[in-house]
Protein backbone atom coordinates (compact mmCIF):
# COMPACT_ATOMS: atom_id res chain seq x y z
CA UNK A 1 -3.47 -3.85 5.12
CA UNK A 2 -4.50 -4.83 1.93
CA UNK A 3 -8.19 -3.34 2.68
CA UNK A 4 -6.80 -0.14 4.01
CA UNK A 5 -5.00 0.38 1.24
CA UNK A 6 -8.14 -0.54 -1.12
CA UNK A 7 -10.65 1.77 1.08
CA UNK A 8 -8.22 4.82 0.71
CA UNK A 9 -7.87 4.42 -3.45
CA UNK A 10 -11.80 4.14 -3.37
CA UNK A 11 -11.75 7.01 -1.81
CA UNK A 12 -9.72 8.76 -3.83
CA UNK A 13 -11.02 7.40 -7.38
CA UNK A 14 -15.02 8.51 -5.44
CA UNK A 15 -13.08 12.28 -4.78
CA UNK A 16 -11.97 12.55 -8.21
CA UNK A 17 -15.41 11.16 -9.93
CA UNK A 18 -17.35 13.40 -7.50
CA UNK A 19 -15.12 16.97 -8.12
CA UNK A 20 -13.81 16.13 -11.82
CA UNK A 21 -16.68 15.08 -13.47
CA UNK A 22 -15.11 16.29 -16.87
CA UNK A 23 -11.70 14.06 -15.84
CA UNK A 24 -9.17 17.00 -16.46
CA UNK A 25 -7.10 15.41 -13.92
CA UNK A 26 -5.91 12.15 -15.29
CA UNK A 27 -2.85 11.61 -12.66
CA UNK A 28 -2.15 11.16 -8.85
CA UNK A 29 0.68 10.36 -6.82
CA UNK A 30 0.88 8.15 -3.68
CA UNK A 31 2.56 5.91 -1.43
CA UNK A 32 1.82 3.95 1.61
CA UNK A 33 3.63 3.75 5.16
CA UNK A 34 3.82 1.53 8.00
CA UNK A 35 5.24 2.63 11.58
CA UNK A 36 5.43 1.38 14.61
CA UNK A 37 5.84 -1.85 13.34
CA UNK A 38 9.05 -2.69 15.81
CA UNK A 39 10.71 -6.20 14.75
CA UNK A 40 7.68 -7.52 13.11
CA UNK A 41 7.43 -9.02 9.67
CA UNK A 42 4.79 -9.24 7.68
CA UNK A 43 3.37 -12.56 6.75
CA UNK A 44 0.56 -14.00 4.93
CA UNK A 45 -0.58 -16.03 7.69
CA UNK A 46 0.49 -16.78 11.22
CA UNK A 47 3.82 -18.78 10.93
CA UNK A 48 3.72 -22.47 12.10
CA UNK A 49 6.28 -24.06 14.41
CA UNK A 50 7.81 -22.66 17.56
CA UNK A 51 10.24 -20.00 16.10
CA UNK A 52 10.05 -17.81 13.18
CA UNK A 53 12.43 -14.72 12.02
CA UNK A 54 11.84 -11.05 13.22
CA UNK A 55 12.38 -7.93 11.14
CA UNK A 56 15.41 -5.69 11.21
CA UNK A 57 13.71 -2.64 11.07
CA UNK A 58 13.38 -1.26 14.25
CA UNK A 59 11.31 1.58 14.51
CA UNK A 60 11.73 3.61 11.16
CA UNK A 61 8.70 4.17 8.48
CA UNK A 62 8.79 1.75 6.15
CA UNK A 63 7.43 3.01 2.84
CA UNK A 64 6.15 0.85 0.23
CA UNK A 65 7.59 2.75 -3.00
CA UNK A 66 11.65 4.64 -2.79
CA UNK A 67 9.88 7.33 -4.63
CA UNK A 68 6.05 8.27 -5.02
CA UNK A 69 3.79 6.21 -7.48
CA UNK A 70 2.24 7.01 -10.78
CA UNK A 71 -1.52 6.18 -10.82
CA UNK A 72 -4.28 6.99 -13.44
CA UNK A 73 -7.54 7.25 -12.50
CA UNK A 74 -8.14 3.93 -15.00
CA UNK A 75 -5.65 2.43 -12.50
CA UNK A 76 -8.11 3.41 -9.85
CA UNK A 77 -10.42 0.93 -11.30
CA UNK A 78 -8.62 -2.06 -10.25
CA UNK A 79 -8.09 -1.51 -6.35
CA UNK A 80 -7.26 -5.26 -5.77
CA UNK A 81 -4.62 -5.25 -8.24
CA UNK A 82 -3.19 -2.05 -6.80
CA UNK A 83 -3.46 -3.02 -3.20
CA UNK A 84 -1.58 -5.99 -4.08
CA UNK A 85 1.04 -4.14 -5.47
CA UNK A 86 1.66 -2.11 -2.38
CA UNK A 87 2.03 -5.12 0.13
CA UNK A 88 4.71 -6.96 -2.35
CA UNK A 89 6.29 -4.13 -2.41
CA UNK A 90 5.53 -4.11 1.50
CA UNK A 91 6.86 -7.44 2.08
CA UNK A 92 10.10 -6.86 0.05
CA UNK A 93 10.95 -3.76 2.11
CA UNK A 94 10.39 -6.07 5.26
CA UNK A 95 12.70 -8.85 4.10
């Protein structure tokens, strides 16, 4: 997820370098979803043992932020940092 998430800010931070070369667009909104997901949680790694506990929920969207997010495009120049921000936020949703 974490690479999605880091390809699509790229993406967007390469769009705004590319069409606003004179940066008169400091700020973007976004936020990230995740459907289909069923009763799965999401987990660093695959859990150890014979039984582990599954999600509650179901088959909504599950979106990382309640309301849209404030980037700049100097946040855009930390993708990692940003990326990891979405799956905490991710993993506290699926909790």
């Amino acid at each position: 997820i974490s690479d999605v998430v880091e390809r699509a800010l790229a993406f967007a931070r390469a769009f705004y370098d590319e069409r606003d070369k004179w940066r008169r667009y400091e700020r973007l909104v976004y936020n990230a979803g995740l459907s289909g997901i069923g009763h799965r949680k999401l987990v660093r790694g695959r859990p150890g043992g014979g039984s582990f506990q599954m999600g509650q929920q179901g088959d909504a969207m599950v979106l990382a932020f309640p309301r849209p997010r404030l980037l700049t495009r100097g946040d855009l120049e930390d993708l990692q940092s940003q990326a990891q921000a979405v799956l905490t936020m991710f993993r506290r949703q699926l909790d």
